[in-house]
Protein backbone atom coordinates (compact mmCIF):
# COMPACT_ATOMS: atom_id res chain seq x y z
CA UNK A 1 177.24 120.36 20.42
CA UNK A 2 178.74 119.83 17.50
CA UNK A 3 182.06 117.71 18.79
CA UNK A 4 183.89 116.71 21.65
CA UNK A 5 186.38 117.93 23.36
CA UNK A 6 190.25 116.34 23.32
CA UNK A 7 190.50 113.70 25.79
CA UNK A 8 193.38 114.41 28.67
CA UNK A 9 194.40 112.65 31.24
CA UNK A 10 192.10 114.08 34.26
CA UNK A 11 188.54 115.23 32.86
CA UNK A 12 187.09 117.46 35.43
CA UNK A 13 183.52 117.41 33.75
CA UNK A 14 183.69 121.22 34.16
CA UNK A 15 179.79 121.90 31.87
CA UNK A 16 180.52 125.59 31.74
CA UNK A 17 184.05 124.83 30.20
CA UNK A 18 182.75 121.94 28.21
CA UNK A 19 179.74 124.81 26.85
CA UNK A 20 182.19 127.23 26.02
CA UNK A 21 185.06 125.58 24.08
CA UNK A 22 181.93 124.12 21.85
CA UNK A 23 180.77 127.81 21.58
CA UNK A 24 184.01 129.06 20.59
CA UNK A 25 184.65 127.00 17.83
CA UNK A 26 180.87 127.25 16.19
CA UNK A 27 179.62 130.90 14.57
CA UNK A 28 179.23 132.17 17.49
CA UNK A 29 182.84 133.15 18.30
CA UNK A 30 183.11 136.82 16.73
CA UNK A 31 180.34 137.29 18.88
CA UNK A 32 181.67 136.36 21.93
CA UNK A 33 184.84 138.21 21.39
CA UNK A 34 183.05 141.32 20.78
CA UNK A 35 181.28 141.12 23.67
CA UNK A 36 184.53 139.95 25.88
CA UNK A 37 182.67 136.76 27.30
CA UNK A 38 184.32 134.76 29.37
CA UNK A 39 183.81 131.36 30.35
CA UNK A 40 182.95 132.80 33.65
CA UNK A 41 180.50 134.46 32.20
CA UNK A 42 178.48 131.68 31.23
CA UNK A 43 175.32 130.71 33.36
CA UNK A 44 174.07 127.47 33.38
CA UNK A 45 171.38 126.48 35.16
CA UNK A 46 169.99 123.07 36.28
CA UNK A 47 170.18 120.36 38.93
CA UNK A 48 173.77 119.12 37.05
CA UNK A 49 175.16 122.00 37.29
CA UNK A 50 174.58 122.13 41.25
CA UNK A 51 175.75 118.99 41.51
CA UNK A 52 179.11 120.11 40.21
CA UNK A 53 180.77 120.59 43.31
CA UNK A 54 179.94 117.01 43.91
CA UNK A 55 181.00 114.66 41.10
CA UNK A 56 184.12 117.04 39.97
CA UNK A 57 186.47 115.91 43.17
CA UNK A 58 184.63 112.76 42.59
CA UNK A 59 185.79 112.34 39.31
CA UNK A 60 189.48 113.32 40.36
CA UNK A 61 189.35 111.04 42.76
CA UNK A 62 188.05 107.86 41.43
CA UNK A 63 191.22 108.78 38.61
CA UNK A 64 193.48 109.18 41.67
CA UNK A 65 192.26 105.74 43.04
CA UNK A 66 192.62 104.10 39.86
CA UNK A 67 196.27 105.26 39.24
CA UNK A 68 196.90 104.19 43.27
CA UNK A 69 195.73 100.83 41.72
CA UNK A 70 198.01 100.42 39.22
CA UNK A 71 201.27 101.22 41.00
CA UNK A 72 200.16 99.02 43.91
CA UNK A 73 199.79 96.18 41.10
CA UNK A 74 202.83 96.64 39.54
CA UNK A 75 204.26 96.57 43.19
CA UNK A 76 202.92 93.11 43.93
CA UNK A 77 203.85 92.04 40.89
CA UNK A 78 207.75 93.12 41.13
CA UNK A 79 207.41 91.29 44.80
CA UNK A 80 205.53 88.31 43.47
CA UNK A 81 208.85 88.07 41.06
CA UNK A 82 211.62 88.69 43.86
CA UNK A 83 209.79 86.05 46.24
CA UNK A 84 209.22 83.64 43.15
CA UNK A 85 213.31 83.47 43.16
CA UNK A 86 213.74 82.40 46.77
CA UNK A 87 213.55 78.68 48.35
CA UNK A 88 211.40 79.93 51.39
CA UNK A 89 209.00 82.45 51.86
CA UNK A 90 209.02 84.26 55.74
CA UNK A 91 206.14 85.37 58.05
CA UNK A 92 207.21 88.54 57.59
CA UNK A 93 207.27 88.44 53.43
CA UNK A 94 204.11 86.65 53.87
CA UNK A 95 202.58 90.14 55.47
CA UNK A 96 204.28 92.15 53.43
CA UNK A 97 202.50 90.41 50.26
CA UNK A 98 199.32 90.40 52.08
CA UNK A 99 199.89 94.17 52.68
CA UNK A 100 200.30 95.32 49.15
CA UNK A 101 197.37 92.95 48.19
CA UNK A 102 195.21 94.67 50.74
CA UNK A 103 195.48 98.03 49.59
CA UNK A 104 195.20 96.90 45.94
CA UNK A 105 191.84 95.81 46.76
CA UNK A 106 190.77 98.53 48.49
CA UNK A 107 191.98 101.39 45.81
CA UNK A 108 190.36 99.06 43.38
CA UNK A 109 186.99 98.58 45.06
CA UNK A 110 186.94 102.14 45.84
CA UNK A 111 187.91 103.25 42.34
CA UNK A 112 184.84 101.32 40.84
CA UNK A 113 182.40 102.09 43.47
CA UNK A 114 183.44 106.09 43.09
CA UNK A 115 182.65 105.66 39.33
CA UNK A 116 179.41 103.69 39.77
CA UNK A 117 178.04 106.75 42.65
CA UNK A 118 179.41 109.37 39.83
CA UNK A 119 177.11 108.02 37.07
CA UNK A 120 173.92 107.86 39.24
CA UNK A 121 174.05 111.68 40.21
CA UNK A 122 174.83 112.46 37.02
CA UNK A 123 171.58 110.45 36.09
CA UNK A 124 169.56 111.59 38.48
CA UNK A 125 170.50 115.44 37.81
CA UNK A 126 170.15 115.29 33.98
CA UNK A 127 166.47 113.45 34.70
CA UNK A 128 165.30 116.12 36.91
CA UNK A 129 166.98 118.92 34.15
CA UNK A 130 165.02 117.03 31.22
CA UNK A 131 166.72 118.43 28.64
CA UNK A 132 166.79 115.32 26.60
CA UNK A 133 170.23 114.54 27.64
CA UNK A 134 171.31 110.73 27.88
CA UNK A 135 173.72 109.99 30.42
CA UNK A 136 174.87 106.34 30.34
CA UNK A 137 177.95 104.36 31.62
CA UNK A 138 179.54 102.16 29.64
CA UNK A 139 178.98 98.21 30.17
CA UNK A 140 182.60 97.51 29.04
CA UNK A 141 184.59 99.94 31.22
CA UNK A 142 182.26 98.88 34.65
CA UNK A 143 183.20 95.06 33.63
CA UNK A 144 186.28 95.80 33.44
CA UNK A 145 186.86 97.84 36.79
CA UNK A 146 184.55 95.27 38.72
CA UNK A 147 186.01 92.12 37.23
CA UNK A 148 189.43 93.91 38.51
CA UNK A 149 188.12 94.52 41.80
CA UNK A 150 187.08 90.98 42.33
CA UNK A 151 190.57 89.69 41.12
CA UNK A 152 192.04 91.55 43.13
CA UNK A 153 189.97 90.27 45.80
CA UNK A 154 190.59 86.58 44.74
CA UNK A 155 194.45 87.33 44.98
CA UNK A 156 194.24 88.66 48.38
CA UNK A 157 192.29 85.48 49.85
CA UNK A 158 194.99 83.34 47.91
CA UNK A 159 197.90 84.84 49.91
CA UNK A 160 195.96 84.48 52.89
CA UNK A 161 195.39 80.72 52.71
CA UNK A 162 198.92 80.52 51.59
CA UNK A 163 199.71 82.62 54.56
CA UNK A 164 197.93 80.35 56.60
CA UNK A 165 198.89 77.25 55.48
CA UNK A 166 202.64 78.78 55.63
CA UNK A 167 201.93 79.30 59.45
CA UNK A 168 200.53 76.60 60.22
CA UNK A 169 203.63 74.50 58.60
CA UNK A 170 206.35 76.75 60.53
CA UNK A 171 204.43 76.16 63.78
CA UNK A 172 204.74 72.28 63.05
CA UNK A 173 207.91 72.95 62.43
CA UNK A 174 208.75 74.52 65.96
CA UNK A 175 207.06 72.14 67.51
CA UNK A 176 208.96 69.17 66.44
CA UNK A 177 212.05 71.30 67.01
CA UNK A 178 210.99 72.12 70.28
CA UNK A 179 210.70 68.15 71.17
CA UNK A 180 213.95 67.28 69.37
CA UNK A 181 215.79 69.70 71.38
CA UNK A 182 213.83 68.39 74.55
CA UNK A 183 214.55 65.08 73.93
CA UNK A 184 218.36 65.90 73.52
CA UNK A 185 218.40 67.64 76.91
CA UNK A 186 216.52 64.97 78.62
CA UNK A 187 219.26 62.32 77.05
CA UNK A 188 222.19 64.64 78.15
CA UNK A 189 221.34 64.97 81.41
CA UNK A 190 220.17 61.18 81.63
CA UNK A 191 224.32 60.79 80.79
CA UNK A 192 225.56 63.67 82.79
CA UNK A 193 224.24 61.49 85.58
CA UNK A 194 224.78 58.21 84.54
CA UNK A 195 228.72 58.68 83.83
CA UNK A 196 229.78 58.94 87.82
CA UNK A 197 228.03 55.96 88.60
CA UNK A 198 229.65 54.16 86.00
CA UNK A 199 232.83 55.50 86.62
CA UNK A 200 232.59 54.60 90.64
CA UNK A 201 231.60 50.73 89.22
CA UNK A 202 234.75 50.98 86.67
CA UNK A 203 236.96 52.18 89.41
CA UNK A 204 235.25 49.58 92.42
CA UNK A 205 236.10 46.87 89.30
């Protein structure tokens, strides 16, 4: 290998394509032409190579977890905003933050733990091929994805205690409301039958 490939958005840690495209621009490439090789042409043997069909929709899919995550995040955040502008915050809003909180967590922890299970095959398949190849993830990007997935965490058990506390409040709240309005009836009736009496007394006067 004598240089990596151009980073895109989705790497589908396709070997045989990753091979060839190194092969085609070293000395080799009149030769391949004149023989019409393909990159299907190519065989590559080895325990990674088996392994492909595992940690390619792997890969795809911790990417398609991690973009979930960010779009859920920038969802909570535009509903964070819009609830930071009103006086009161409902039940319902309440479950509706608690909502998009919940499935931030869970695209993040999934996103990490995806990534984490990727590395380890690819590990243990380049140990069993021993062909001096080093496969290593980097400490940087794993902090970073698991310090995410435990803030998102943190935020989610912060809107639940709010949640709670919030509930808790509005059923004080009732309650009192519930007595008031008791204790209004109660009086209202007490004078519903108190004023004929008092008027017979008036009119006996």
């Amino acid at each position: 290998m004598y240089s990596c490939s151009k980073s895109h958005a989705v790497q589908n840690m396709d070997f045989r394509g990753i091979v060839y495209d190194n092969i085609i621009q070293s000395d080799f490439k009149p030769y391949l032409e004149a023989l019409n090789v393909s990159k299907a042409d190519l065989h590559l043997d080895g325990e990674l190579q088996k392994r492909e069909y595992m940690y390619v929709p792997a890969v795809r899919a911790a990417l398609a977890m991690n973009l979930m995550c960010i779009i859920t995040a920038f969802f909570l955040m535009l509903y964070f905003i819009l609830l930071s502008r009103r006086p009161t915050i409902s039940q319902k809003q309440w479950l509706v933050l608690g909502f998009i909180s919940g499935w931030e967590c869970i695209f993040s922890g999934l996103g990490s733990a995806i990534f984490s299970v990727i590395v380890g095959i690819m590990k243990s398949g380049s140990k069993k091929d021993n062909y001096d190849v080093v496969i290593a993830g980097s400490s940087p990007f794993f902090g970073l994805m698991w310090s995410g997935f435990v803030f998102a965490v943190l935020v989610f058990l912060c809107i639940a205690y709010c949640w709670w506390i919030s509930r808790k409040g509005a059923a004080i709240v009732e309650a009192e409301r519930a007595v008031q309005e008791s204790d209004s009836t109660t009086s209202r009736i007490i004078e519903e039958h108190e004023s004929p009496i008092d008027a017979e007394k008036n009119f006996a006067r």
